[in-house]
Protein backbone atom coordinates (compact mmCIF):
# COMPACT_ATOMS: atom_id res chain seq x y z
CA UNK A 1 18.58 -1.86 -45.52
CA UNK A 2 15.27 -1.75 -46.97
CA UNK A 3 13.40 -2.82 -50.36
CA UNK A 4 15.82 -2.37 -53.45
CA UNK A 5 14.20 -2.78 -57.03
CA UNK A 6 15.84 -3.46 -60.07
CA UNK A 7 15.41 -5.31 -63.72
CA UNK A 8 16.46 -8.23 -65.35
CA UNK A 9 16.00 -8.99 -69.16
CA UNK A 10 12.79 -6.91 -68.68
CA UNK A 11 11.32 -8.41 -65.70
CA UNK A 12 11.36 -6.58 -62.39
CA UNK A 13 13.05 -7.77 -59.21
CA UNK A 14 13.68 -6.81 -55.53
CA UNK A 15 16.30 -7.60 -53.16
CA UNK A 16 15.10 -7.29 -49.07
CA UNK A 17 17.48 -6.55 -46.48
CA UNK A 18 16.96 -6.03 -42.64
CA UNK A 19 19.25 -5.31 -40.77
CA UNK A 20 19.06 -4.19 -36.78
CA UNK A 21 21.45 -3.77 -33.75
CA UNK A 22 20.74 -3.99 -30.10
CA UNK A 23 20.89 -0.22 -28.68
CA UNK A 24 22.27 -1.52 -25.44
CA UNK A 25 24.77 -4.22 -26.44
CA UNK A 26 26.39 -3.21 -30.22
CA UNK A 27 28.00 -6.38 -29.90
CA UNK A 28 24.35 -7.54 -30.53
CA UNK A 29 22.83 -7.61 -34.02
CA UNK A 30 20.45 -9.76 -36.11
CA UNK A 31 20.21 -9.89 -40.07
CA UNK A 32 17.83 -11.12 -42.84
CA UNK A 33 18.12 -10.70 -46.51
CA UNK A 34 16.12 -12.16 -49.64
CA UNK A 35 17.59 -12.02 -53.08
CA UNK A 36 15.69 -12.19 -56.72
CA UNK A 37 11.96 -11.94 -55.65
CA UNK A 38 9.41 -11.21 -57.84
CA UNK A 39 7.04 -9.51 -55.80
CA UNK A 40 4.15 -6.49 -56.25
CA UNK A 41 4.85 -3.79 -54.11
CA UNK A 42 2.55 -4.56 -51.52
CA UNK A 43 4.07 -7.97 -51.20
CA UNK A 44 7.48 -6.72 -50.57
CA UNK A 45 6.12 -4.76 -47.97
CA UNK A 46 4.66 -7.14 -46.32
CA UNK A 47 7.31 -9.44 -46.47
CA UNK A 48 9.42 -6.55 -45.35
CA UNK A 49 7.61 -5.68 -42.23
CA UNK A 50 7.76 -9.32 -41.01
CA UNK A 51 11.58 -9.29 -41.46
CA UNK A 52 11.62 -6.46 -38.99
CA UNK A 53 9.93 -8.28 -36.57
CA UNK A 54 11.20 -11.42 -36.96
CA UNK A 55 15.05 -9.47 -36.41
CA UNK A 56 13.51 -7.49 -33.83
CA UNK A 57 12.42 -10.87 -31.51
CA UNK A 58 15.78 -12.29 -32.35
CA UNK A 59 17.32 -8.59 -30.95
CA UNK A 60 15.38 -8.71 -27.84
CA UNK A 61 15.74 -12.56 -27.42
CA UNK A 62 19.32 -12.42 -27.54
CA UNK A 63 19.86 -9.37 -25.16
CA UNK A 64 17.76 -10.89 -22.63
CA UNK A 65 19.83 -13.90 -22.38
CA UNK A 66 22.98 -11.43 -22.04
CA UNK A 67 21.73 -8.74 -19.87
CA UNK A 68 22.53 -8.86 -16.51
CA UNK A 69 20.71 -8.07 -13.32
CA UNK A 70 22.58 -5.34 -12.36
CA UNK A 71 21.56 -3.52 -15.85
CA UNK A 72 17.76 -4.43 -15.19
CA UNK A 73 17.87 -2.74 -12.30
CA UNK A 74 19.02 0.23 -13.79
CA UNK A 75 17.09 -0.17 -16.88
CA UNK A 76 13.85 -0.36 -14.44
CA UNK A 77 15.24 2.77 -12.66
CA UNK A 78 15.58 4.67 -15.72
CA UNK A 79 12.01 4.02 -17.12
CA UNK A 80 10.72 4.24 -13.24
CA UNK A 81 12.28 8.06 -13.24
CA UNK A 82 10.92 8.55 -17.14
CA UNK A 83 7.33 7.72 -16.29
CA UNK A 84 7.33 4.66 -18.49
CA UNK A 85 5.73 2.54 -16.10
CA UNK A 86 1.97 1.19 -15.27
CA UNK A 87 2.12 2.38 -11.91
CA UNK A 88 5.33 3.86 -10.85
CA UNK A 89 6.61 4.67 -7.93
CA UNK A 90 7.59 7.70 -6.14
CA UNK A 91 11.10 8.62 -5.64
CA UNK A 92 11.96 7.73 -1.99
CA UNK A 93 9.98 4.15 -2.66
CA UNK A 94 11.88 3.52 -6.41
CA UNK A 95 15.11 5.07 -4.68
CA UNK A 96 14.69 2.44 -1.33
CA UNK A 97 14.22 -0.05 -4.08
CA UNK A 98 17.27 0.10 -5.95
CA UNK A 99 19.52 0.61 -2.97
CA UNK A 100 18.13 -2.57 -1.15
CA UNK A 101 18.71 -4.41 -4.58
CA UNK A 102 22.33 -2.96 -4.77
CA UNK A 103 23.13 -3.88 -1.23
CA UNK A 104 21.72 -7.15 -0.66
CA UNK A 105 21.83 -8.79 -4.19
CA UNK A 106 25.43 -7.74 -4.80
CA UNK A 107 26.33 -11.86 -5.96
CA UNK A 108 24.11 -12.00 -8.41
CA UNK A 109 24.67 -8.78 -9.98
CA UNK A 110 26.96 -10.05 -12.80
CA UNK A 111 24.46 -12.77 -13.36
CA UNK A 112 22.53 -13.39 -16.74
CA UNK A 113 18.77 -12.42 -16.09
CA UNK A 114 18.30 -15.56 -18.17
CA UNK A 115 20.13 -17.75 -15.63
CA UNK A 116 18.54 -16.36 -12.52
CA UNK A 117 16.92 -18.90 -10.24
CA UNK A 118 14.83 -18.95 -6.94
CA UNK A 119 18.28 -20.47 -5.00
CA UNK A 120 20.29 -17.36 -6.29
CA UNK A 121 17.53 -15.08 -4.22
CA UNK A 122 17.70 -17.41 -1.27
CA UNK A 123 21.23 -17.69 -1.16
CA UNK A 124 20.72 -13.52 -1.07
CA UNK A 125 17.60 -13.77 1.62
CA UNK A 126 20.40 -15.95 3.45
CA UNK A 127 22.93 -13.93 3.11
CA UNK A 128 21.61 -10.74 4.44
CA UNK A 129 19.91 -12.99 7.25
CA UNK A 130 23.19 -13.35 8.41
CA UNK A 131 24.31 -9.96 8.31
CA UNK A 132 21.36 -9.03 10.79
CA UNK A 133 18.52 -7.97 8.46
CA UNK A 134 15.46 -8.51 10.23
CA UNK A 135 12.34 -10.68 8.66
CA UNK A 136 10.72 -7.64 7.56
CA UNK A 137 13.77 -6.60 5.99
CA UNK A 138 13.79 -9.56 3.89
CA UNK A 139 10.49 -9.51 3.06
CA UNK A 140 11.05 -6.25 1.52
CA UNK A 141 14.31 -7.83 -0.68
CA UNK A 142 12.16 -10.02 -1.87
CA UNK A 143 9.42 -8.18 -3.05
CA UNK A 144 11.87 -5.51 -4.81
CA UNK A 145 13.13 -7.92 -6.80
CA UNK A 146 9.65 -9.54 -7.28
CA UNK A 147 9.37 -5.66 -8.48
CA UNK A 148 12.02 -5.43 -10.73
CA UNK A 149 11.92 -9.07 -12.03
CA UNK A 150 8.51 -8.95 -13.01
CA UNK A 151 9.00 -5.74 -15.22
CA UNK A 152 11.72 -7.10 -16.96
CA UNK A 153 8.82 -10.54 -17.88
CA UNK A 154 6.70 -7.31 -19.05
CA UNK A 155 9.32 -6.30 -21.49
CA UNK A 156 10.22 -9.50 -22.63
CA UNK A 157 13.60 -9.17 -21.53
CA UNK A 158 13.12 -12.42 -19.77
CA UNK A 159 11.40 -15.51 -21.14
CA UNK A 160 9.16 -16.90 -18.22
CA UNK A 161 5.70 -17.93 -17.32
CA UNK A 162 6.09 -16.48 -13.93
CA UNK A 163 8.42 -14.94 -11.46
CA UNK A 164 11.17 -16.82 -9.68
CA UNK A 165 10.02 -15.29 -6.37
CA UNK A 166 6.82 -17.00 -6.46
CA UNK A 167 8.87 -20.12 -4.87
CA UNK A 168 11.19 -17.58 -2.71
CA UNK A 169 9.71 -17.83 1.03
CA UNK A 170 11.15 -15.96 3.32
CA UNK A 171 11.85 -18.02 6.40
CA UNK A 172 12.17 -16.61 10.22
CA UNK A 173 15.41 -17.95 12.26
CA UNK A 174 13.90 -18.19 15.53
CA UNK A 175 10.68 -19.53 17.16
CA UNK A 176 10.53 -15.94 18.18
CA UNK A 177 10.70 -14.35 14.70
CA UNK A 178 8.51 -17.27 13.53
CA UNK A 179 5.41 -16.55 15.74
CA UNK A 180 3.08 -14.01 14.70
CA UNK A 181 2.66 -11.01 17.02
CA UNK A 182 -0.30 -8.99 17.89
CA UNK A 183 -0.14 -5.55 16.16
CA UNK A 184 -0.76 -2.82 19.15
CA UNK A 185 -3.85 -1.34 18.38
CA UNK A 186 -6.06 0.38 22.05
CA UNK A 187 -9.68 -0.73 22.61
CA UNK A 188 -12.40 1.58 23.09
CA UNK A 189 -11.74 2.29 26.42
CA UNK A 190 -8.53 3.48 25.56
CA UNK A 191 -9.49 5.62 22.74
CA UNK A 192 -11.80 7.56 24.46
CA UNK A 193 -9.18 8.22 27.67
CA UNK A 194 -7.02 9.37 25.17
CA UNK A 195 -9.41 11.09 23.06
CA UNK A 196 -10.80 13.25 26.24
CA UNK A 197 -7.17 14.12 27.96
CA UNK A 198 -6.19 15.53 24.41
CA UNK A 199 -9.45 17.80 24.54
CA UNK A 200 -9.13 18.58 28.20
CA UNK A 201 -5.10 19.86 27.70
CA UNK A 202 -6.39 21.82 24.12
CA UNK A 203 -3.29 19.66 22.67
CA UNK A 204 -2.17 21.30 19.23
CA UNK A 205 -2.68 17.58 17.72
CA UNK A 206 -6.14 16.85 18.96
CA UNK A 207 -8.26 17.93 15.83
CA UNK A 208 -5.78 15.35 13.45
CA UNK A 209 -6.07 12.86 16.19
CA UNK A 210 -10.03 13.01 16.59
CA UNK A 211 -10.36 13.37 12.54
CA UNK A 212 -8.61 10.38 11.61
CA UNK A 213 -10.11 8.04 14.82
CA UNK A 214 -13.82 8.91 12.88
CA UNK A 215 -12.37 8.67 9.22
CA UNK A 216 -9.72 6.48 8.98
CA UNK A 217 -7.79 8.57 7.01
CA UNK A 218 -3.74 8.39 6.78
CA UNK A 219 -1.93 10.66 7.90
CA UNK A 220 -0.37 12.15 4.75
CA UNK A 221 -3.92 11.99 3.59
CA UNK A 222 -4.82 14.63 6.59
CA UNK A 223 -2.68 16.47 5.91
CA UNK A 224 -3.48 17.23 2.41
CA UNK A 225 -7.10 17.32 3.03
CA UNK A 226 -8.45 20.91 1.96
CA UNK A 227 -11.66 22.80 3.10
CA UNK A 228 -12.83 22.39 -0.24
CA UNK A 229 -13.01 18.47 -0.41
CA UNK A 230 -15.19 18.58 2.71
CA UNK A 231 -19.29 18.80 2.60
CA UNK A 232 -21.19 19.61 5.26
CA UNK A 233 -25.03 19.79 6.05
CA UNK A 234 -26.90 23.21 7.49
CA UNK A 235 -26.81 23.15 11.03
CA UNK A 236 -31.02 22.92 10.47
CA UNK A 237 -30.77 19.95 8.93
CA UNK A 238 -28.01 18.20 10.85
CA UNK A 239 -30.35 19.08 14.01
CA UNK A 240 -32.95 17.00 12.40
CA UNK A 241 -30.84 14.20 11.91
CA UNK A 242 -29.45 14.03 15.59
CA UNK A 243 -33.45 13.23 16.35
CA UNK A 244 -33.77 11.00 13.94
CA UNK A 245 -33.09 6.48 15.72
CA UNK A 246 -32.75 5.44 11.93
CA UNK A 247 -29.06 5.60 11.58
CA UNK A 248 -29.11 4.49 8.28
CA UNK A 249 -30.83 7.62 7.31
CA UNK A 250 -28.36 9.59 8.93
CA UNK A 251 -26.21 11.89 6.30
CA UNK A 252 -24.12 14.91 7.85
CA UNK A 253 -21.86 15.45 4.84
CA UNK A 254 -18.81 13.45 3.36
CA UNK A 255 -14.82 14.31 3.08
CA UNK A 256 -13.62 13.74 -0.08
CA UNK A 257 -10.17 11.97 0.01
CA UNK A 258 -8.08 12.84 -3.13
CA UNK A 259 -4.59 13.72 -2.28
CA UNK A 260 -1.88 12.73 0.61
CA UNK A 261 1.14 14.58 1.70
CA UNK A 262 4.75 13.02 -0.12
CA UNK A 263 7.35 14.00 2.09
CA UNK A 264 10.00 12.71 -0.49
CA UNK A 265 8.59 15.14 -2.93
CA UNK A 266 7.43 17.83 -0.21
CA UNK A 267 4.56 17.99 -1.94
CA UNK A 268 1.06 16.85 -2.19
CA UNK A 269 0.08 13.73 -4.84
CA UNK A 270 -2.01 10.82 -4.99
CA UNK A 271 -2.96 8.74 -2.09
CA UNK A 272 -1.71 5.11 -1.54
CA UNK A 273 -3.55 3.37 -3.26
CA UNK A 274 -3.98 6.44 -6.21
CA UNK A 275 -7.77 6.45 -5.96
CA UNK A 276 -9.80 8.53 -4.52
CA UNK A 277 -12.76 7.93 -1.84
CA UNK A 278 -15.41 9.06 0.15
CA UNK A 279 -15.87 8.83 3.71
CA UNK A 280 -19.35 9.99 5.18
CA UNK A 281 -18.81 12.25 8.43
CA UNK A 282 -20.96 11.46 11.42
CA UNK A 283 -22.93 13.61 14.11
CA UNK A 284 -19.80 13.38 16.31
CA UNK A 285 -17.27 14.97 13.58
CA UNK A 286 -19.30 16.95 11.82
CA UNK A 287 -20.64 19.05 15.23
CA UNK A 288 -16.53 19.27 15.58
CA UNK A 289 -16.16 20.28 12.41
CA UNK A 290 -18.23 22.99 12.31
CA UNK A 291 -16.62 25.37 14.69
CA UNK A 292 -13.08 24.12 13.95
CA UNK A 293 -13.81 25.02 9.81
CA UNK A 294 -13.71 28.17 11.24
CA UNK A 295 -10.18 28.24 12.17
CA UNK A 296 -7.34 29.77 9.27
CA UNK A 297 -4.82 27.66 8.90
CA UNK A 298 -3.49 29.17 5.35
CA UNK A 299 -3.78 28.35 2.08
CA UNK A 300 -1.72 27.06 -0.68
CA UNK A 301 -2.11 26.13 -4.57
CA UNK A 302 -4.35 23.46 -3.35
CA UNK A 303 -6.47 25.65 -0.78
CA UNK A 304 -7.30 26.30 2.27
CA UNK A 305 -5.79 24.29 4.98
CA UNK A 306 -8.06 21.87 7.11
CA UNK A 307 -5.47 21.75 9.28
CA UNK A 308 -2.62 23.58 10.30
CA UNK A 309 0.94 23.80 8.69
CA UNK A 310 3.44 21.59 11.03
CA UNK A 311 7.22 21.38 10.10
CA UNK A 312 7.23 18.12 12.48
CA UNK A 313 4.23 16.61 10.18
CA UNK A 314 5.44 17.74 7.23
CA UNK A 315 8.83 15.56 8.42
CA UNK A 316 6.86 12.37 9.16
CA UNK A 317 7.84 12.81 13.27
CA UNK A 318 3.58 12.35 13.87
CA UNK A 319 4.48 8.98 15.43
CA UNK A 320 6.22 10.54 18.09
CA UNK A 321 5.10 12.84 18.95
CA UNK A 322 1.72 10.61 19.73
CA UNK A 323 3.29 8.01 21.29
CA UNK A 324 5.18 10.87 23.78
CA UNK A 325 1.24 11.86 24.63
CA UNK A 326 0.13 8.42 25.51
CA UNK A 327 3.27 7.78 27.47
CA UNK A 328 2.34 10.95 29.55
CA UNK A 329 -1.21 9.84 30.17
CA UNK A 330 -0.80 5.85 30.54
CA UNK A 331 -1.96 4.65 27.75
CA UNK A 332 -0.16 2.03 25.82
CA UNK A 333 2.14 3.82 23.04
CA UNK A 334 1.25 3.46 19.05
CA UNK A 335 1.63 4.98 16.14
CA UNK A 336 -0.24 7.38 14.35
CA UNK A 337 -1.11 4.54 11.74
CA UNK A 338 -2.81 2.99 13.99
CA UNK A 339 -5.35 5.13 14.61
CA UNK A 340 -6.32 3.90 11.38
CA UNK A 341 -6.66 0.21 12.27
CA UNK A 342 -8.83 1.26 15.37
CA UNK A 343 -10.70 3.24 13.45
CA UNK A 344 -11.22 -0.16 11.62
CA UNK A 345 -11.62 -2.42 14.38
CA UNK A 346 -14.48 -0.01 16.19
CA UNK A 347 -16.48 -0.27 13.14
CA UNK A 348 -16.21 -4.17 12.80
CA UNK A 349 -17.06 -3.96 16.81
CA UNK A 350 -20.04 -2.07 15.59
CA UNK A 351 -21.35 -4.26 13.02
CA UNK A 352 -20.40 -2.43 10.01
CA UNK A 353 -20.25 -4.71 6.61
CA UNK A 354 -16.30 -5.10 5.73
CA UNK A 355 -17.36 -4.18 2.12
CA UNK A 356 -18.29 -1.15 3.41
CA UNK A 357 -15.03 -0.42 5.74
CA UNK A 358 -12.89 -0.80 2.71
CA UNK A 359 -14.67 1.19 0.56
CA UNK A 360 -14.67 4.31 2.98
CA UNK A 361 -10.87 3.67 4.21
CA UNK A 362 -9.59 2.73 0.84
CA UNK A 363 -8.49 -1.00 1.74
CA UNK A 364 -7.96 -3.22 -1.38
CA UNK A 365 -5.95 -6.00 0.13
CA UNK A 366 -8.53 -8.68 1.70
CA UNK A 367 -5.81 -10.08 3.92
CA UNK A 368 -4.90 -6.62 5.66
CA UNK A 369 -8.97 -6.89 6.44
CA UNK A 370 -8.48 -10.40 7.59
CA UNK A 371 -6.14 -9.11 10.42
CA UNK A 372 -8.18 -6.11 11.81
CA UNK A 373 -10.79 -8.69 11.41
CA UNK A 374 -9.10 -11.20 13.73
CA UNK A 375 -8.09 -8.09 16.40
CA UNK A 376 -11.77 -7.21 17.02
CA UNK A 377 -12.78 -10.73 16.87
CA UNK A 378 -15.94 -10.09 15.22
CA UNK A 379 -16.13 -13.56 13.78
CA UNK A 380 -15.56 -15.26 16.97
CA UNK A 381 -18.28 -13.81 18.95
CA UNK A 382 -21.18 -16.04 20.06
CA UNK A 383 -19.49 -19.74 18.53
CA UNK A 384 -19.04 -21.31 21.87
CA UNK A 385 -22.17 -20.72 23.07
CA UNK A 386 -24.19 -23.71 22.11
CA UNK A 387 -21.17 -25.99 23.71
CA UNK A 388 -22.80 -28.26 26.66
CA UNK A 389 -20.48 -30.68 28.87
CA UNK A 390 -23.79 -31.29 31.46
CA UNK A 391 -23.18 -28.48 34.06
CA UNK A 392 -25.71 -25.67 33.77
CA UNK A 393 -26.52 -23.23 36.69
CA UNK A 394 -30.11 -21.45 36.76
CA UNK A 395 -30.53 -17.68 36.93
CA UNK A 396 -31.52 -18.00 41.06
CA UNK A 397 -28.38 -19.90 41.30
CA UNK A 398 -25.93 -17.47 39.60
CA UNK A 399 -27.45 -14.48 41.58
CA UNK A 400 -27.12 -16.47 44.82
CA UNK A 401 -23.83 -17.25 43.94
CA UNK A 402 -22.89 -13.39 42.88
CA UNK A 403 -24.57 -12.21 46.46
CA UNK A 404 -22.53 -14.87 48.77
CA UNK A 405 -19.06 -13.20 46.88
CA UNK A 406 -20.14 -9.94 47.69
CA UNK A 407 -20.85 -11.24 51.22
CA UNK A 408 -17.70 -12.42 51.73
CA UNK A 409 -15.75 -9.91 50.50
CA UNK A 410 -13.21 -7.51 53.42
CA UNK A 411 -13.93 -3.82 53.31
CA UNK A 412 -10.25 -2.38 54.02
CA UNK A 413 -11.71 0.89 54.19
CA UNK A 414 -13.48 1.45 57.37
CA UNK A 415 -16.81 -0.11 58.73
């Protein structure tokens, strides 16, 4: 294989020959070959790079209409685990990836990549419909082989504009399953009950519980977050500020989110969305933070602790351990994530730009916004107010009207 040279009756000649074989299939392989050229060096070089890649397309062509779905998926594992990718995944996410793709795609696994259609991931959305997979649950088969699908488009192992799973929709059984529920999420009256019965019982989780209701943060996130990543202002000057109406002028210090706990790797890496941000504290955290900065809660490679060292955090059992609390004190029970969407949906309340709200909680998806949005009901406010059907009631009225119900109401109390 190569450029060969020889001579004929004086004049010089060269023979080309590529040959190349597919690393995964040997049963693969694509040839070219040109006889009696007369060429100058350079031309034969030329000529023999574009041999290459002509045998190389026909290579990768050819294996892509004979590789089957079950060897993308563990040709995307492989390069997953070798760091190959754009933006891979950890191991618990690529691992819960390939073992939802083994289980619920089994019929297709023999199939030819190049034969795949959007019925053959129905048929497997169907299939595991009927085995009791819940619409989430499908919604997550889909998207993993969205996932793997896509990759394989990347590396031109399949020959399409787009994926097939952009005409998969993932349809609920039930009117039940079909109607969109409310996420659980408490209003501010509920935060602050909760807020003040974890202060008043010193409960070992209020200072994550406070810190993430004023940042926003995740919870991995917390508990990652290091001394070191946090700013704070002299007391002097935060003293000043608590005078000052202007809350725009307001600046108490920031915490710099870098890092989030990965309880796959039990270790700390990047956060979710594997950039970092800044959130600016305000009068009511950083006053807390000041005397609880105090506290030791050990160090590691990364630093000192913010917060303490939980085996039960560390675990991912934060949910229930909150959702025990709120049981115990009558409040409705949620997650620890949701702290984060109340966090949200106070600051929409409060008339804080959404630009802003995603920039300080990290948010990139507009439609996640679109929901917290919709739960504080921000946009609503005020639109019904210029409607006028001809009844109108003066102020006199309405405050005779709110005296003769107080007249008429029983005391069952005494006199």
């Amino acid at each position: 294989m190569g450029i060969k040279w020889y001579k004929i009756a004086d004049e010089e000649y060269c023979d080309i020959s590529v040959n190349r074989c597919s690393k995964r299939n040997r049963r693969i392989r694509a040839q070219r070959k040109r006889t009696k050229l007369q060429l100058t060096k350079s031309q034969a070089e030329k000529l023999h790079m574009e041999l290459i890649v002509e045998v190389s397309l026909e290579v990768g062509r050819r294996e892509s209409q004979e590789m089957l779905w079950l060897e993308l998926i563990e040709k995307w594992e492989l390069d997953q685990i070798r760091g190959k990718m754009r933006r891979p995944l950890d191991k618990k996410s690529r691992q819960d990836v390939v073992n939802r793709l083994l289980r619920y795609t089994k019929q297709i696994h023999k199939t030819h990549i190049s034969k795949l259609k959007a019925c053959d991931i129905e048929d497997c959305l169907e299939i595991a419909k009927a085995g009791g997979a819940s619409l989430g649950l499908r919604q997550l088969i889909r998207w993993s082989v969205n996932t793997v699908y896509t990759y394989g488009m990347r590396q031109k192992f399949i020959q399409a504009d787009k994926s097939i799973c952009k005409d998969v929709h993932v349809l609920a059984g039930s009117a039940e399953e079909q109607a969109e529920k409310i996420p659980l999420i408490l209003n501010k009256k509920e935060i602050k009950e909760f807020i003040s019965k974890a202060r008043e019982t010193e409960h070992p989780w209020f200072p994550m519980w406070f810190t993430a209701l004023y940042t926003g943060m995740r919870t991995g996130e917390l508990n990652a977050l290091r001394k070191s990543k946090i700013e704070l202002v002299s007391k002097e000057e935060a003293l000043k500020l608590d005078k000052l109406e202007d809350s725009s002028k307001k600046y108490y210090g920031k915490i710099q989110v870098e890092k989030a706990w990965k309880k796959s790797l039990k270790k700390n890496g990047p956060t979710k969305g594997r950039w970092w941000r800044t959130v600016p504290l305000n009068s009511k955290l950083y006053w807390f933070l000041v005397d609880y900065l105090e506290t030791d809660n050990g160090s590691d490679e990364d630093g000192e602790r913010v917060f303490p060292r939980i085996n039960k955090w560390d675990d991912g059992k934060q949910a229930a351990i909150l959702r025990f609390f709120l049981e115990e004190i009558g409040v409705k029970s949620v997650t620890f994530h949701t702290l984060r969407a109340c966090f949200c949906t106070q600051m929409l309340e409060a008339g804080v730009d959404r630009a802003s709200i995603m920039k300080i909680g990290g948010w990139k998806s507009e439609e996640v916004m679109q929901l917290y949005i919709r739960l504080a009901g921000v946009d609503e406010r005020g639109k019904t107010e210029n409607l006028d059907f001809g009844f109108s009631s003066s102020a006199p009225e309405r405050e005779q009207h709110t005296a003769s119900i107080g007249a008429n109401v029983i005391n069952l109390f005494g006199k």
